[in-house]
Protein backbone atom coordinates (compact mmCIF):
# COMPACT_ATOMS: atom_id res chain seq x y z
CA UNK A 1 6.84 -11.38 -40.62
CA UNK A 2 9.52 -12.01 -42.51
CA UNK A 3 12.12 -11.92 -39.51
CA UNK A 4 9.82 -14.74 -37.75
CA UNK A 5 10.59 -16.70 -40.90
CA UNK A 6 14.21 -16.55 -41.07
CA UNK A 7 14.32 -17.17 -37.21
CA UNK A 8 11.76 -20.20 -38.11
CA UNK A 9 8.98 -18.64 -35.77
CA UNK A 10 5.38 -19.98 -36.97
CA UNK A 11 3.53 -17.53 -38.44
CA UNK A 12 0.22 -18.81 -39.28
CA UNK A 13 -3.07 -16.82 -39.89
CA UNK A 14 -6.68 -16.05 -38.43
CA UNK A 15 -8.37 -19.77 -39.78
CA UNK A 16 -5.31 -21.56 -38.19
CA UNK A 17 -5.81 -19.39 -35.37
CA UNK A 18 -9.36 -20.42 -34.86
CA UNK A 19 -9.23 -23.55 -36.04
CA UNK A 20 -7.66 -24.63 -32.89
CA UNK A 21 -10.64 -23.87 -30.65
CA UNK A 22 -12.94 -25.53 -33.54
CA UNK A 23 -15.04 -28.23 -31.71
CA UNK A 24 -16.88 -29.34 -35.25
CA UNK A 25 -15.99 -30.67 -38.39
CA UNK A 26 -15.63 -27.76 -41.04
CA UNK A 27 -16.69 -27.78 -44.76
CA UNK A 28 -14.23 -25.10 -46.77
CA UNK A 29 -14.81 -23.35 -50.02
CA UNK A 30 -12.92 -21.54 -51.58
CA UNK A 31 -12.85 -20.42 -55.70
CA UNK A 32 -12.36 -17.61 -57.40
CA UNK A 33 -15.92 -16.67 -58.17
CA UNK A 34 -19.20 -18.10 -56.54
CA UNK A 35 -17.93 -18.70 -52.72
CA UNK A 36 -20.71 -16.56 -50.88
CA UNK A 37 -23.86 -17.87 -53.41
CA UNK A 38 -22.55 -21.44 -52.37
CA UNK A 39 -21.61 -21.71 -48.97
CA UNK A 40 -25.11 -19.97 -48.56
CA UNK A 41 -27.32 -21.94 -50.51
CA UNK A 42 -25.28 -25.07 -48.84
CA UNK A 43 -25.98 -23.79 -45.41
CA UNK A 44 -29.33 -23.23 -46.04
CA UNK A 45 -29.62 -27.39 -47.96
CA UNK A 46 -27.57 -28.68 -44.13
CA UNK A 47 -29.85 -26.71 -42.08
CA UNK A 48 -33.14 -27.79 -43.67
CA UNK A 49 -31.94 -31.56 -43.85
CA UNK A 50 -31.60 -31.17 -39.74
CA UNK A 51 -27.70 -30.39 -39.41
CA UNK A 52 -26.72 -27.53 -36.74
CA UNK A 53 -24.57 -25.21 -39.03
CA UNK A 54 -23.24 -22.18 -38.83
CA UNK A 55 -21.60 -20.14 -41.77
CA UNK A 56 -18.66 -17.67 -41.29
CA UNK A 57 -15.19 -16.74 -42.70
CA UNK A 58 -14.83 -14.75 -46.14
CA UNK A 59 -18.32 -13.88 -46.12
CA UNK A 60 -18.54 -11.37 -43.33
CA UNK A 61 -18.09 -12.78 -39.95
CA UNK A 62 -14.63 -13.81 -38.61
CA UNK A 63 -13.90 -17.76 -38.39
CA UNK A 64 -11.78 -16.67 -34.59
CA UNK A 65 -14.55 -14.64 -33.56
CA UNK A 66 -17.62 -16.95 -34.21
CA UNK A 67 -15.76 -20.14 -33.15
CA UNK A 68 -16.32 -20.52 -29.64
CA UNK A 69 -20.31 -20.40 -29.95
CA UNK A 70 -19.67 -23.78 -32.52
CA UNK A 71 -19.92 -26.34 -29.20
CA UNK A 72 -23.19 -27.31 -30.26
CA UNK A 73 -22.83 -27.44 -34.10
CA UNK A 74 -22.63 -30.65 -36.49
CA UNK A 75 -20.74 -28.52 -38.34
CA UNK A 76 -19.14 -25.16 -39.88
CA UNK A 77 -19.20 -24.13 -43.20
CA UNK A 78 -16.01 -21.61 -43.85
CA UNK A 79 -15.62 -19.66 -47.24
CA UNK A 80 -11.73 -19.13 -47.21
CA UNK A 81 -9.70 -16.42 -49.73
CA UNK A 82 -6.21 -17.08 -51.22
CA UNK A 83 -5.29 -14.09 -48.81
CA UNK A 84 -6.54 -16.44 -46.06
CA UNK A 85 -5.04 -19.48 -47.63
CA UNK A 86 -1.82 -18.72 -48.89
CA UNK A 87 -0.08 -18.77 -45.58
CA UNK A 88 -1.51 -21.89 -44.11
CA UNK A 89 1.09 -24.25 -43.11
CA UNK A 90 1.61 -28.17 -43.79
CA UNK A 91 2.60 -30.90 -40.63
CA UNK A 92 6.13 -30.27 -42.16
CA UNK A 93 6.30 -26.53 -41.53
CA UNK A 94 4.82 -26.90 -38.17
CA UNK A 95 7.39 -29.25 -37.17
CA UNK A 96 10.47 -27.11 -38.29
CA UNK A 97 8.95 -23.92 -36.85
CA UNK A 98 7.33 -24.65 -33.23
CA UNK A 99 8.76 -25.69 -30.14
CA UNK A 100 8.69 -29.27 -29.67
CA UNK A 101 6.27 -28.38 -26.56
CA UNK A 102 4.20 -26.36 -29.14
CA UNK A 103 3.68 -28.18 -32.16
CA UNK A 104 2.18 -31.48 -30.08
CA UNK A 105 -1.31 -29.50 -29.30
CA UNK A 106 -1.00 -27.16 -32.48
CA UNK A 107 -3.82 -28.91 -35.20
CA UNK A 108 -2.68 -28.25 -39.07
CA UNK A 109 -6.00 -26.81 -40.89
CA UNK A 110 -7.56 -29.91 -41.82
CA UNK A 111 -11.15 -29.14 -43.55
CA UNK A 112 -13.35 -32.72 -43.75
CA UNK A 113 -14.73 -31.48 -47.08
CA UNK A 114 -12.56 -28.55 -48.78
CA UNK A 115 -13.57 -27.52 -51.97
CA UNK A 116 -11.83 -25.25 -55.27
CA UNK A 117 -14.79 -24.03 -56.94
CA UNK A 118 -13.10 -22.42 -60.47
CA UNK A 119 -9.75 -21.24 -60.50
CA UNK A 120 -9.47 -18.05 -63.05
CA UNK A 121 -6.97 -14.85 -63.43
CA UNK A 122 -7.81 -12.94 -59.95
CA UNK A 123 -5.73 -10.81 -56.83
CA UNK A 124 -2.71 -10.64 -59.41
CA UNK A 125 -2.26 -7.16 -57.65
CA UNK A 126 -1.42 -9.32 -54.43
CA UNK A 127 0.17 -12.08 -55.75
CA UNK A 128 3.40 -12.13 -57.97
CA UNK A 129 1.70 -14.15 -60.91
CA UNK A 130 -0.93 -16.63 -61.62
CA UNK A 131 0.98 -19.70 -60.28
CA UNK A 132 1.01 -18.40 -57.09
CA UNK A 133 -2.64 -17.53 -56.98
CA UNK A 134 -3.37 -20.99 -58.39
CA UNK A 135 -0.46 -22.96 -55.43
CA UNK A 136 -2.53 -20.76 -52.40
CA UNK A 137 -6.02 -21.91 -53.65
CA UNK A 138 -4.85 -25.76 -53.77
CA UNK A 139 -3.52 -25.03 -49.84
CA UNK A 140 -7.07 -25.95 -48.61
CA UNK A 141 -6.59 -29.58 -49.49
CA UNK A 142 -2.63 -29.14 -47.68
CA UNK A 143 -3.40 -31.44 -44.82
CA UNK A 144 -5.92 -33.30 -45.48
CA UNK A 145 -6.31 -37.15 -45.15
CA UNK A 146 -7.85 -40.04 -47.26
CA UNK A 147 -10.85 -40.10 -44.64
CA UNK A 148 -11.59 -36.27 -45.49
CA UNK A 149 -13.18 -35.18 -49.46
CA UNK A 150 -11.31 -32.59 -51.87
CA UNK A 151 -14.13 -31.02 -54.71
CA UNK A 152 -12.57 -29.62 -57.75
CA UNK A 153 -13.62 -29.00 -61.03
CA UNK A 154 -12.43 -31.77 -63.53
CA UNK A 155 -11.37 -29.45 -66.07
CA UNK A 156 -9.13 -27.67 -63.25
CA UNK A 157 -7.62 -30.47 -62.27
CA UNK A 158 -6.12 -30.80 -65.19
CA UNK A 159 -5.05 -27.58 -66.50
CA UNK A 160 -3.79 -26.90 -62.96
CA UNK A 161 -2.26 -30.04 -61.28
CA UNK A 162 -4.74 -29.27 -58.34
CA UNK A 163 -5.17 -32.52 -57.18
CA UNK A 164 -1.31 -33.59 -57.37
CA UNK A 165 -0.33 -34.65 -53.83
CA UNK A 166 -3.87 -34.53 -52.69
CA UNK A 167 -4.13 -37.80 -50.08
CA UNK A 168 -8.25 -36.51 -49.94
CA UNK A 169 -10.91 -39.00 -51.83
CA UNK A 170 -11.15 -36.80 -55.08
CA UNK A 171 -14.95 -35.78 -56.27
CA UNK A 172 -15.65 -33.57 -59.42
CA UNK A 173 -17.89 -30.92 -58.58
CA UNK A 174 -18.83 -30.46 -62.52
CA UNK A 175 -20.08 -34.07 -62.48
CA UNK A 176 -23.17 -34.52 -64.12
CA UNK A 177 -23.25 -30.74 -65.06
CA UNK A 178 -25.46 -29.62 -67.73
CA UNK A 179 -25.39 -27.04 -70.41
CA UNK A 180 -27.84 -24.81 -68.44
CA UNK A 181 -27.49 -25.64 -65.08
CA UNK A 182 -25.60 -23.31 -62.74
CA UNK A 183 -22.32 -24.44 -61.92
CA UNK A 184 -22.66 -23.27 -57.87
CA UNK A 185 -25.58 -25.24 -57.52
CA UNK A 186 -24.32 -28.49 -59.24
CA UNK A 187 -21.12 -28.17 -56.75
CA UNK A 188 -23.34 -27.77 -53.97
CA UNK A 189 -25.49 -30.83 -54.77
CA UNK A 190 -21.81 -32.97 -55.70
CA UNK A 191 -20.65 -31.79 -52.03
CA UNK A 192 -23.36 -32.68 -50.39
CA UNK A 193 -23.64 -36.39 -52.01
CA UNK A 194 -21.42 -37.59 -49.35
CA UNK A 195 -23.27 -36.51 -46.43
CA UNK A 196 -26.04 -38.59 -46.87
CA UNK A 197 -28.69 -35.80 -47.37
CA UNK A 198 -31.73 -36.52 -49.93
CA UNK A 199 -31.17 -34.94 -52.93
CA UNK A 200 -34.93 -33.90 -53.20
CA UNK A 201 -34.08 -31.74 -50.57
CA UNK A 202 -31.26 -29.91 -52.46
CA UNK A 203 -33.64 -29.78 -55.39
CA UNK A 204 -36.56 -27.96 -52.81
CA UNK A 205 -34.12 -25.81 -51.40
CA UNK A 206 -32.70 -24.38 -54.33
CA UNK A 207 -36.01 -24.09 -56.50
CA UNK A 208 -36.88 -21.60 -53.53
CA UNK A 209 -33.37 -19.91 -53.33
CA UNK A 210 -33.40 -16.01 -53.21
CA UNK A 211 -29.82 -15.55 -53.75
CA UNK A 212 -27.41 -13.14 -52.27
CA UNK A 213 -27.49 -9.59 -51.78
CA UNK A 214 -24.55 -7.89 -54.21
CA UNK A 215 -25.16 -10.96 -56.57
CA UNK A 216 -27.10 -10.44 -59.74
CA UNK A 217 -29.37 -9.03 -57.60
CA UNK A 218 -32.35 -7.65 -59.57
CA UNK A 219 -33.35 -4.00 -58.10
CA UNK A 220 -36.36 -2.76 -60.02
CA UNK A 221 -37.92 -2.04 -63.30
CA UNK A 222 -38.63 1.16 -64.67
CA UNK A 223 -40.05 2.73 -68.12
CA UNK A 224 -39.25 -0.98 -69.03
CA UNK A 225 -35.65 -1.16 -68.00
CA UNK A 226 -34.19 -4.00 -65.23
CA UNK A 227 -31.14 -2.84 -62.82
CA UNK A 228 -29.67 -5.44 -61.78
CA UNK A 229 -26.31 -5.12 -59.01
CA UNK A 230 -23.54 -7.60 -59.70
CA UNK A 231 -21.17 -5.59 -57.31
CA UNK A 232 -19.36 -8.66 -55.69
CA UNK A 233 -18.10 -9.33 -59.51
CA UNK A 234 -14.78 -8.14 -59.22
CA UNK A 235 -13.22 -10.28 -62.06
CA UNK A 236 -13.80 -10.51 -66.15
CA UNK A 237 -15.44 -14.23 -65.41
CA UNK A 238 -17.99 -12.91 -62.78
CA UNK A 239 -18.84 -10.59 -65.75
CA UNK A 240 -19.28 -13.55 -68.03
CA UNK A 241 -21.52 -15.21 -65.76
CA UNK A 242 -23.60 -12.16 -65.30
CA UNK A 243 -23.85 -11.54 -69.62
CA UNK A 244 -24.57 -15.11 -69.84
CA UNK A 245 -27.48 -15.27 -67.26
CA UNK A 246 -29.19 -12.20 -68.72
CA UNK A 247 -30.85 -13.06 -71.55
CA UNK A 248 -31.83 -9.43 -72.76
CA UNK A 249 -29.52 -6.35 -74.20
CA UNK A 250 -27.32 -4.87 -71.54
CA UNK A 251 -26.01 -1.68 -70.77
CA UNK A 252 -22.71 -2.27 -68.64
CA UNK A 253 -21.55 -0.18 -66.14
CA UNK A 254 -18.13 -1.32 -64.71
CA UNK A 255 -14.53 -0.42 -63.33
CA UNK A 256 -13.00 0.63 -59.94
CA UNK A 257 -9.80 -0.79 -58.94
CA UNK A 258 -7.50 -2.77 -61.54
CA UNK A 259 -6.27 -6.26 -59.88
CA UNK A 260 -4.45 -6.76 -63.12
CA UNK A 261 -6.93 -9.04 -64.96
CA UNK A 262 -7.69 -9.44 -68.49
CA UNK A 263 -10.72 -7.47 -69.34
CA UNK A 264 -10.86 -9.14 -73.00
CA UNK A 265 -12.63 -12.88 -72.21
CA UNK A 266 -15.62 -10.42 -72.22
CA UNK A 267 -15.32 -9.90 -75.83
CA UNK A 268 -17.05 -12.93 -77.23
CA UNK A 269 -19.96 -11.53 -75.21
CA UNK A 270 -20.22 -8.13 -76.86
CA UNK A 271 -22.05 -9.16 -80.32
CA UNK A 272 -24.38 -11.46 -78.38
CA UNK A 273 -26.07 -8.67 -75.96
CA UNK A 274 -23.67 -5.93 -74.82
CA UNK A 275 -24.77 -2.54 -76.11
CA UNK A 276 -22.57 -0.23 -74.80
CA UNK A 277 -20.25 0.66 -71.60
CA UNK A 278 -20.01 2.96 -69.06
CA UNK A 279 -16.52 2.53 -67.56
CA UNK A 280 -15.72 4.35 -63.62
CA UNK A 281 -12.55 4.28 -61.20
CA UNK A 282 -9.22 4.16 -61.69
CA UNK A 283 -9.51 1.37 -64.59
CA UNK A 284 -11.54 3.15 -66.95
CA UNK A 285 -8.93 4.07 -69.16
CA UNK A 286 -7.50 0.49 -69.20
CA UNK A 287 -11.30 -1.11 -69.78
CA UNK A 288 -11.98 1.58 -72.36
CA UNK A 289 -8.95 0.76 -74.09
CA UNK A 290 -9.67 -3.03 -74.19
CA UNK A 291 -13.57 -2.75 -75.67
CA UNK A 292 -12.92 0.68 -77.60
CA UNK A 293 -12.62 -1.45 -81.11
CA UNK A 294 -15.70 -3.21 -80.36
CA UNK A 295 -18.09 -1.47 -78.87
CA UNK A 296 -18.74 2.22 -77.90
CA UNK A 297 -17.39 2.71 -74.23
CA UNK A 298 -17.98 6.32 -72.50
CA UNK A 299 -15.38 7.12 -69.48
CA UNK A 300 -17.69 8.57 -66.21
CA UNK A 301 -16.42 10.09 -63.02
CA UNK A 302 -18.44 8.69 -60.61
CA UNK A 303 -21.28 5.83 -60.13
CA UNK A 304 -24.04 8.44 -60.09
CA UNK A 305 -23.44 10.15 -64.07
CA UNK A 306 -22.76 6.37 -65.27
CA UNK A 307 -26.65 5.11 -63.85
CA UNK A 308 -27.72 8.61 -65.23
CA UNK A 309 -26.03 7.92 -68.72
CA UNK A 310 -26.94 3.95 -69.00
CA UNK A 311 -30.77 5.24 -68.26
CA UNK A 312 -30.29 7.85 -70.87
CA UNK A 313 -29.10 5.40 -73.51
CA UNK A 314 -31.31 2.39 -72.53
CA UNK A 315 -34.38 1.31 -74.38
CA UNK A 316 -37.27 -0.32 -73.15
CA UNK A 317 -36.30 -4.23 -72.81
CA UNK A 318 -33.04 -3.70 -72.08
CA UNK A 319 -31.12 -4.12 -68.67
CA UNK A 320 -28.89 -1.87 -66.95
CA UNK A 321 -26.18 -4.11 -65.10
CA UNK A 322 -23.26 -3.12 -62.28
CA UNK A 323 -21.10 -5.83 -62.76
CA UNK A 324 -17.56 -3.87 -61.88
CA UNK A 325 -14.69 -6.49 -62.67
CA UNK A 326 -12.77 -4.66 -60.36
CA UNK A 327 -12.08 -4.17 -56.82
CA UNK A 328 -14.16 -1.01 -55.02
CA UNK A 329 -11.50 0.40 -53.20
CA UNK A 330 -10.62 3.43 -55.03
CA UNK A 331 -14.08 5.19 -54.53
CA UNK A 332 -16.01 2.77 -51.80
CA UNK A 333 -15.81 0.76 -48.62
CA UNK A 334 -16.31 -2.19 -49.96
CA UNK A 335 -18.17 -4.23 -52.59
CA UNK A 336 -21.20 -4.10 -50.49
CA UNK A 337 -21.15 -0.04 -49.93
CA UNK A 338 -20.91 0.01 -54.09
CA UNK A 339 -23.58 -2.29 -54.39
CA UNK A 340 -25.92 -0.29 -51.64
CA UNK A 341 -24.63 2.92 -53.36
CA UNK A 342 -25.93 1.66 -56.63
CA UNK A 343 -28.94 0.51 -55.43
CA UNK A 344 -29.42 4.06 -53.96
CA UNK A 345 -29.22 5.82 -56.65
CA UNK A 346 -31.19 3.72 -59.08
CA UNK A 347 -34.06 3.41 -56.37
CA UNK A 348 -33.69 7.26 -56.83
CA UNK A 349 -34.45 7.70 -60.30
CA UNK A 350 -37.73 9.16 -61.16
């Protein structure tokens, strides 16, 4: 890769790839927590209001693989990474890299709605610092147009310069948010204001939304205890979300793979209803280190003796929560064979 650079050959990745065969519009969303609950819920608002959609990318099914069955669709709804994003390339680098025979037929990644969820410390084990995360995340608004819309949160724009350069028409998606509401579903209802669906049907669809497997995802009750499995929370502010959505004490099982986050914005948490920790993987040195002044945190070898332990130490009215802040790598698949695992061995207790 980097020789192709140096001898200014393109090298662009799988959405570029497959946006050229695109024959719809797509919506893109991209964040560092919330993409999947979303794009989902959004999918589920276009298809009920009568738009053919389909949903791929980050989520599970490849953008290039899925694309050519899109002939028939109003439109695609793509949750992109910074991994994905960070090596999209601008009108400018397309020009300097392809042959002039090339670069006439090659389409720049050009999103009609592209939206930046949040922007938090995330992935700092792939990229070199924060900036960098922050620079691939604002790539999804790169080519865009003033006929096409850029979503980002107000506050973000600010802190972050992430609409400096944009050409897009600019919306907020924390417009009109309230104290309680839930910040995916107020972005979803902000994107979709400029597609000229009825916001009574937003409001339907989401009263009746299930949400998404891995996601706070409650698994069962049991001598008066809630598990819940918050496996797809692989940073300290998917945590947050999860301690501030659960209104009773929690017993918190979490670790796995460091990306080099700060564990501590969970701290201000800990009075209010964290009990106690259970800390697994290769981080639970690190995470017992950050909480050990605060709260009592007891280092487990695998997922099975922390459920064991949390069910040992839980009390009737309390919930039992995986919500890792880490990456699953060092002892899973994935996020979604942790989250099954979990749900395994909880279903399992007697």
């Amino acid at each position: 890769v980097r020789w192709a650079k140096e001898e200014r050959i393109a090298v662009f990745g799988e959405i570029e790839f497959g946006y050229q065969f695109c024959p719809c519009p797509v919506i893109a969303i991209t964040g560092s927590n919330g993409k999947t609950t979303t794009v989902t819920l959004l999918k589920e608002i276009l298809t009920v209001a009568g738009f053919r959609v389909s949903l791929c990318g980050n989520c599970g099914i490849p953008f290039s693989g899925s694309v050519l069955d899109f002939s028939n669709n109003d439109y695609v709804i793509l949750e992109v990474s910074s991994f994905q994003l960070e090596s999209l390339l601008s009108r400018k680098d397309i020009a300097q890299t392809f042959l002039s025979e090339i670069k006439d037929d090659f389409k720049p990644f050009t999103p009609c709605i592209a939206a930046v969820l949040n922007v938090s410390i995330n992935h700092l084990d792939r990229h070199a610092d924060f900036s960098e995360y922050v620079q691939a995340k604002k790539k999804i608004f790169l080519n865009q147009d003033s006929s096409n819309y850029a979503f980002v949160r107000e506050s973000d724009a600010k802190e972050f310069n992430m609409v400096d350069g944009v050409t897009a028409q600019v919306h907020f998606l924390d417009q009109d948010l309230s104290v309680d509401e839930n910040p995916n579903y107020r972005a979803v209802k902000n994107i979709i204001s400029v597609l000229d669906i009825d916001p009574l049907i937003a409001d339907s669809v989401i009263n009746h939304f299930q949400g998404v497997e891995h996601r706070l995802e409650w698994i069962r009750c049991l001598d008066g205890i809630d598990y819940v499995n918050d496996s797809k929370a692989t940073t300290a502010e998917s945590c947050v979300w999860a301690l501030k959505n659960i209104r009773q004490p929690v017993i918190l099982i979490c670790g796995g793979r460091d990306k080099n986050i700060d564990f501590s914005v969970v701290n201000s948490y800990i009075k209010e209803n964290l009990k106690k920790i259970f800390a697994i993987g290769e981080a639970r040195e690190k995470i017992k280190q950050t909480f050990k002044n605060f709260l009592q945190v007891e280092m487990c070898e695998d997922l099975e003796e922390a459920v064991v332990k949390a069910r040992e130490n839980a009390v009737q009215g309390d919930c039992v929560l995986l919500s890792p802040m880490c990456a699953s790598f060092d002892m899973f698949l994935d996020f979604e064979d942790r989250g099954t695992q979990y749900k395994q061995i909880v279903k399992m207790l007697g």
